[in-house]
C-alpha atoms as a PDB file:
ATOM      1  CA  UNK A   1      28.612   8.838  30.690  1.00  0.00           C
ATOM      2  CA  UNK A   2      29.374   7.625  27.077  1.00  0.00           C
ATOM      3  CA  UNK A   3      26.899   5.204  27.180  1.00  0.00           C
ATOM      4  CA  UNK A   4      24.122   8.008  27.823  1.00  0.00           C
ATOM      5  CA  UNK A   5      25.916  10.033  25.287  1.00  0.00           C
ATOM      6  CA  UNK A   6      25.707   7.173  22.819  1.00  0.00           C
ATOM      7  CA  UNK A   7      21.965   6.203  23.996  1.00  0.00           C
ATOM      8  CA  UNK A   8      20.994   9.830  23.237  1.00  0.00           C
ATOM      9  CA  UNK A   9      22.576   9.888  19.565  1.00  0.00           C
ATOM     10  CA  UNK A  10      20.821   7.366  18.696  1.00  0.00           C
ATOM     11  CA  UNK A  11      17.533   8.494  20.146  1.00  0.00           C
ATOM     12  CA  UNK A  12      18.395  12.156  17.732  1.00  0.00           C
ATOM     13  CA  UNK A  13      18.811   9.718  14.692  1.00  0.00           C
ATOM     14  CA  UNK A  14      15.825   8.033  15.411  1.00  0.00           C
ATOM     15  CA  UNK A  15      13.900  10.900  15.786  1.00  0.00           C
ATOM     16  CA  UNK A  16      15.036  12.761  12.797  1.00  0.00           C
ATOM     17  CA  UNK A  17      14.159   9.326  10.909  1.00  0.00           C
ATOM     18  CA  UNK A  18      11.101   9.227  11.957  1.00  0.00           C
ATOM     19  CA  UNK A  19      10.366  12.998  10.601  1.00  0.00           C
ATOM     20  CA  UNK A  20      12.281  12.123   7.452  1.00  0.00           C
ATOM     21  CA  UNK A  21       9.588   9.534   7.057  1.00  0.00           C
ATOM     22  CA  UNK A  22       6.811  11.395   7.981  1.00  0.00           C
ATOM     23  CA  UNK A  23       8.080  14.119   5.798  1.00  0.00           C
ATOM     24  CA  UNK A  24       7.907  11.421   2.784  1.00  0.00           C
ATOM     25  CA  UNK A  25       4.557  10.560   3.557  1.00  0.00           C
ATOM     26  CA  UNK A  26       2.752  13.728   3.039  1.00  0.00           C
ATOM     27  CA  UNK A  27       5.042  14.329  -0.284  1.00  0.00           C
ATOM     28  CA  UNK A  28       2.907  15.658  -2.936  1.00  0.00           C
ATOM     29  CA  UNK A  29       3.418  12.334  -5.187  1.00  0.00           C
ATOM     30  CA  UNK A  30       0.250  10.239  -5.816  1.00  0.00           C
ATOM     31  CA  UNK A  31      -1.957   9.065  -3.480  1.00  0.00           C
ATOM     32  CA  UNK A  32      -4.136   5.961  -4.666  1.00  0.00           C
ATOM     33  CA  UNK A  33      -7.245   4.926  -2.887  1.00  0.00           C
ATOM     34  CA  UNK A  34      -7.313   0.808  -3.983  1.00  0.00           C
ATOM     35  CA  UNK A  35     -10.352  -1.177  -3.027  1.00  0.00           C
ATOM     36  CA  UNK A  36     -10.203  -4.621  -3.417  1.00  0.00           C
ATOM     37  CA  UNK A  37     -13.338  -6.873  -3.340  1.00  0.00           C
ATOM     38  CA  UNK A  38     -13.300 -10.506  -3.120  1.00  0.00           C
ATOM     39  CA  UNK A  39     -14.764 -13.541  -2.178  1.00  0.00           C
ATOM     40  CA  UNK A  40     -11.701 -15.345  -0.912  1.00  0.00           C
ATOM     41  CA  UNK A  41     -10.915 -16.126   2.360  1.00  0.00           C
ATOM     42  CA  UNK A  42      -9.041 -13.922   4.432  1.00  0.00           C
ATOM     43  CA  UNK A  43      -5.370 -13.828   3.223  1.00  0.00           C
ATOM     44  CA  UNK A  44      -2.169 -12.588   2.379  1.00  0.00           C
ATOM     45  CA  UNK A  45      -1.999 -10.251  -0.824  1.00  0.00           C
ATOM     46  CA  UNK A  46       1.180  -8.808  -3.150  1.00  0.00           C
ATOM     47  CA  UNK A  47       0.133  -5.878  -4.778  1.00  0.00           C
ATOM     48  CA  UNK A  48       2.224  -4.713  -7.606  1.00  0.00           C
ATOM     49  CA  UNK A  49       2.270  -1.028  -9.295  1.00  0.00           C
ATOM     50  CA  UNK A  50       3.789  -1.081 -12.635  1.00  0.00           C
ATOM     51  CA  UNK A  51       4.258   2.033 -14.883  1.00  0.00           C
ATOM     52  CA  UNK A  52       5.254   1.542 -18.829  1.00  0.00           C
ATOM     53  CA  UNK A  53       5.708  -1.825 -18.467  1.00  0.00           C
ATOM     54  CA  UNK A  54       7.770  -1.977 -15.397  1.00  0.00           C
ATOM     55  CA  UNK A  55       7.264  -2.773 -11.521  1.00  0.00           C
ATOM     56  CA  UNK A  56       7.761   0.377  -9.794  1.00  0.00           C
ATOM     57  CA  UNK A  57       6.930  -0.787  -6.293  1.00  0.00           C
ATOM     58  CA  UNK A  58       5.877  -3.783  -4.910  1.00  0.00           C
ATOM     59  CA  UNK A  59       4.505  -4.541  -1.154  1.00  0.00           C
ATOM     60  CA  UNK A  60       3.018  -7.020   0.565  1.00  0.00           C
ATOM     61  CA  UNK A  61      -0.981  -6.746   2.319  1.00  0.00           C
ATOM     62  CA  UNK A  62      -3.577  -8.814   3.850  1.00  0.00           C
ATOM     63  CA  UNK A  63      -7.071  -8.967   2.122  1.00  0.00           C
ATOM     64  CA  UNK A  64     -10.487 -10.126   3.598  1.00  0.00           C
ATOM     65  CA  UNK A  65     -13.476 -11.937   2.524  1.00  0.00           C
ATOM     66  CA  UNK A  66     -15.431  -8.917   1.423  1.00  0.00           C
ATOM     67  CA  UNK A  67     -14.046  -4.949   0.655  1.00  0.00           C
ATOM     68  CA  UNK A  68     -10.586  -4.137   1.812  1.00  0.00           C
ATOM     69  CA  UNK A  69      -9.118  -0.911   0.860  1.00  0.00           C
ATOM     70  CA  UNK A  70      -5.603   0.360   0.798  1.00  0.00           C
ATOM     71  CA  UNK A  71      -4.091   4.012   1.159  1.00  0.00           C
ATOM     72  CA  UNK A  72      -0.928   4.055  -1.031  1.00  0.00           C
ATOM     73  CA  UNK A  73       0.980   7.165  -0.852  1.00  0.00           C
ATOM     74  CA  UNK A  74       3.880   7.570  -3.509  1.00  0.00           C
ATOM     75  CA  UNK A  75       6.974   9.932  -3.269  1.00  0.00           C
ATOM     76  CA  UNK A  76       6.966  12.742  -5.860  1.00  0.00           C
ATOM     77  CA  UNK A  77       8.364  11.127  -8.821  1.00  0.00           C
ATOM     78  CA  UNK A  78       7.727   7.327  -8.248  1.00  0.00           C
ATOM     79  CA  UNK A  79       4.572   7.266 -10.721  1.00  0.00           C
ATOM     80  CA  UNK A  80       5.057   9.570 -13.803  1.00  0.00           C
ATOM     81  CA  UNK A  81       2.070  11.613 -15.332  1.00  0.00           C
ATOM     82  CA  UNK A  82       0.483   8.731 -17.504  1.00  0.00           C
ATOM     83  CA  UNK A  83      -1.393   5.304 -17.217  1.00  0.00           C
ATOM     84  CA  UNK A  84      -0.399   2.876 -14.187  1.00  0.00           C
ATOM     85  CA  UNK A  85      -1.192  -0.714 -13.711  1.00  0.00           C
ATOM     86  CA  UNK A  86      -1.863  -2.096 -10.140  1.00  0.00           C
ATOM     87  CA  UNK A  87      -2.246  -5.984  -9.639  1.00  0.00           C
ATOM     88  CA  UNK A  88      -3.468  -7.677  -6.515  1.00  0.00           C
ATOM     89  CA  UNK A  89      -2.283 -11.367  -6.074  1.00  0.00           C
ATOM     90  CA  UNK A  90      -4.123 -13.784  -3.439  1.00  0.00           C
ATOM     91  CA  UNK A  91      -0.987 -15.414  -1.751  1.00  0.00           C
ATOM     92  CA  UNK A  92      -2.914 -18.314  -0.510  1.00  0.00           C
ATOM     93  CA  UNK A  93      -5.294 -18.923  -4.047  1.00  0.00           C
ATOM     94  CA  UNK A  94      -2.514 -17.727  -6.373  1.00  0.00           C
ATOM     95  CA  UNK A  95      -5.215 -15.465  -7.608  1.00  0.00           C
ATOM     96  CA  UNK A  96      -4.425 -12.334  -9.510  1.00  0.00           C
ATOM     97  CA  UNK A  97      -6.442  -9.607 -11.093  1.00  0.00           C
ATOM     98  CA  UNK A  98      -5.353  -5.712 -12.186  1.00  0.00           C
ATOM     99  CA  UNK A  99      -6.978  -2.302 -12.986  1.00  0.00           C
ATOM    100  CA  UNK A 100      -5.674   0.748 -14.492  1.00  0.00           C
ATOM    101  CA  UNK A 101      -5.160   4.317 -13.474  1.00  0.00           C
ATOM    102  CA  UNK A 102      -4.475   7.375 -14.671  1.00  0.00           C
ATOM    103  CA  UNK A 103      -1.642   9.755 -12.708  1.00  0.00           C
ATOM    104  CA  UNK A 104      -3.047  13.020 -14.293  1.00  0.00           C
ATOM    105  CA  UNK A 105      -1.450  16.182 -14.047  1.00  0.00           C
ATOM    106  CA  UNK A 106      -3.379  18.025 -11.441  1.00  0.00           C
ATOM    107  CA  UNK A 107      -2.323  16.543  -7.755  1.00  0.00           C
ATOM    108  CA  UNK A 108      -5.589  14.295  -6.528  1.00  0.00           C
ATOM    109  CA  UNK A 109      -6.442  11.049  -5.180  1.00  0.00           C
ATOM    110  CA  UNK A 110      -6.523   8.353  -7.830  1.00  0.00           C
ATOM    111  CA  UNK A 111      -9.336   5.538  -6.954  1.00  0.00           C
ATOM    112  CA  UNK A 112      -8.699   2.206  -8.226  1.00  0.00           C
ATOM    113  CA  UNK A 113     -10.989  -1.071  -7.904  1.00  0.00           C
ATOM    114  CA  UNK A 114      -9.504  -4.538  -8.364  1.00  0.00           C
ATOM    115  CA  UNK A 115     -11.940  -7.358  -7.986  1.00  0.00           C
ATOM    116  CA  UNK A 116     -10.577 -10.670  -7.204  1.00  0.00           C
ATOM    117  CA  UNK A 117     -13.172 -13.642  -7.286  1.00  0.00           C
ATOM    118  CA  UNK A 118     -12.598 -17.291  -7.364  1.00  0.00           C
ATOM    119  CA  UNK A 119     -14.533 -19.258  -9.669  1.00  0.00           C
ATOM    120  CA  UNK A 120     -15.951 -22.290  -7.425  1.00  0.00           C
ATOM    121  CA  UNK A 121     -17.448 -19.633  -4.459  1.00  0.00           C
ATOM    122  CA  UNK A 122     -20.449 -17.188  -4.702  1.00  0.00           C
ATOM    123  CA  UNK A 123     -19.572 -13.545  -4.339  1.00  0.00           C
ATOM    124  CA  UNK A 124     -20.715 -11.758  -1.118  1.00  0.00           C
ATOM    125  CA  UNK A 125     -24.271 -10.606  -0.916  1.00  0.00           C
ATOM    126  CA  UNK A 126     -25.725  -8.050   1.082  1.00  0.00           C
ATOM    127  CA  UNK A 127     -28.063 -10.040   4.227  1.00  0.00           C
ATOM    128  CA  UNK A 128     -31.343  -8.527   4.992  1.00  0.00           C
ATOM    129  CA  UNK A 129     -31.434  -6.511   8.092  1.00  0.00           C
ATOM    130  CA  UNK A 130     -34.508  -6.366  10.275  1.00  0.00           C
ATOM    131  CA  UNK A 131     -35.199  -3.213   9.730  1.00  0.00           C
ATOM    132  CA  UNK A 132     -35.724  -3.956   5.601  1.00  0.00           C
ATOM    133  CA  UNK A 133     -32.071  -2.324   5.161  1.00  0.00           C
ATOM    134  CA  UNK A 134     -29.219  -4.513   3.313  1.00  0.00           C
ATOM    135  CA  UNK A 135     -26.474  -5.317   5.165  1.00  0.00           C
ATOM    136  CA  UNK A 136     -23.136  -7.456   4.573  1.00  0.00           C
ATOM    137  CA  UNK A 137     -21.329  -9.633   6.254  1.00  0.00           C
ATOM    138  CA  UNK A 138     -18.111  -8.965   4.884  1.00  0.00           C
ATOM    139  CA  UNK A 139     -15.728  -6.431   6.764  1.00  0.00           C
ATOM    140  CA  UNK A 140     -14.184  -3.479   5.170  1.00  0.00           C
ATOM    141  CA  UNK A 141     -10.550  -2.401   6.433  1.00  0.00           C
ATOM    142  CA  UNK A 142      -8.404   0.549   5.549  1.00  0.00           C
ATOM    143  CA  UNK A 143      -4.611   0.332   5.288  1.00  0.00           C
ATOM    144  CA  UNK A 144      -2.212   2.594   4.582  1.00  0.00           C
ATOM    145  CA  UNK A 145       0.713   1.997   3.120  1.00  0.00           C
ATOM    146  CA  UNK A 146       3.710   4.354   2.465  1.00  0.00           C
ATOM    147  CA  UNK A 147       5.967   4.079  -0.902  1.00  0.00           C
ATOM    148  CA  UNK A 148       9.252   4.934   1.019  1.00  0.00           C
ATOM    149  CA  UNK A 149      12.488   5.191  -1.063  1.00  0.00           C
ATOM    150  CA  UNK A 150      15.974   4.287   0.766  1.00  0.00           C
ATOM    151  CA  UNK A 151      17.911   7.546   1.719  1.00  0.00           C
ATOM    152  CA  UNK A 152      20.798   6.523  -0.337  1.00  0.00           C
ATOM    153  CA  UNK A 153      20.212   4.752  -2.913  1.00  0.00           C
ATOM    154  CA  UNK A 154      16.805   4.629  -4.985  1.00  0.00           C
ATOM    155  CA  UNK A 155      15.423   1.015  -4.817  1.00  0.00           C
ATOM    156  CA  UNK A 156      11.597   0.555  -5.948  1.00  0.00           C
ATOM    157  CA  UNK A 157      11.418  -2.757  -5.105  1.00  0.00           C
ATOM    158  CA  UNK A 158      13.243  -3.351  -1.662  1.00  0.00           C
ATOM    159  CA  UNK A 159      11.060  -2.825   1.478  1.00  0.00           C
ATOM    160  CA  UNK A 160      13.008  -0.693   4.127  1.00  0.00           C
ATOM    161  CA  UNK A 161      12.923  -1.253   7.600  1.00  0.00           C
ATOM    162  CA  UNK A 162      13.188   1.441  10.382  1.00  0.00           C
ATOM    163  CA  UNK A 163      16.666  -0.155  11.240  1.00  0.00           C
ATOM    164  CA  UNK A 164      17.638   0.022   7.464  1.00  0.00           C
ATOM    165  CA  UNK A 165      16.482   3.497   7.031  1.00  0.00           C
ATOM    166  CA  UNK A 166      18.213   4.263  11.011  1.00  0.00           C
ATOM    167  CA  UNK A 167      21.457   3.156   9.385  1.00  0.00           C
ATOM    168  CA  UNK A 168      21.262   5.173   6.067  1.00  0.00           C
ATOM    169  CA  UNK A 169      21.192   7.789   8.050  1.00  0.00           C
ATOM    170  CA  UNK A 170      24.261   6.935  10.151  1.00  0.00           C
ATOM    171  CA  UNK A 171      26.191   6.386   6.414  1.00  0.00           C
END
């Protein structure tokens, strides 16, 4: 009987976790559509966000030969009304390139373009189709990523777990 009653705590803390971070992910903080284009080969990626001179957040992502794009979805509060910075590092290549933003005042969907290109392969063209219209080879992939800040204590830079944010709860 404990052992259900246990079992079943833990299930309530789960679930409440899970609507904590759900919760967080439709805060109103800034939302940045980032496209990356590149001509490397499909790899690991650390992209960066820095804000006055300082990393603010920092998670890892997987790029592809071609257009990959990224949701990022902030807290309220992360990025401050002003100019950002967000770099995009090649893990494999050591290759890094940034772009600015601009976290305005009214609450919309920044788009930001980094281009990442080695300098020893051609960029991806568009292939002719049959029907006369261009097409590419490259893929284009979507992720979303979620800025989540630890229950407890604020930590920009440390990745949380569901087990980590499961026990901030229990503290």
């Amino acid at each position: 009987m404990l052992k259900i009653l246990a079992a079943g705590l833990i299930i309530s803390v789960l679930i409440v976790s899970v609507i904590m971070i759900l919760q967080l992910a439709h805060a109103k903080g800034l939302k940045v559509y980032l496209t990356v284009n590149t001509n490397l080969a499909s790899q690991g990626a650390r992209i960066i966000t820095y804000q006055f001179e300082s990393q603010v957040y920092s998670h890892d992502g997987f790029i592809n030969n071609g257009i990959t794009t990224f949701d990022l979805q902030y807290p309220d509060g992360l990025i401050e009304n002003g100019n950002f910075r967000i770099c995009v590092t090649a893990l494999t290549s050591y290759l890094e390139s940034c772009s600015d933003g601009y976290n305005g005042e009214a609450k919309r969907p920044e788009r930001v373009t980094v281009s990442l290109f080695g300098s020893f392969t051609l960029q991806p063209q568009p292939q002719p189709s049959q029907g006369g219209q261009s097409q590419s080879q490259s893929q284009s992939i979507t992720h979303l990523i979620i800025a989540i800040p630890n229950l407890t204590r604020w930590n920009p830079i440390k990745k949380l777990s569901l087990s980590q944010v499961v026990q901030a709860e229990l503290d």
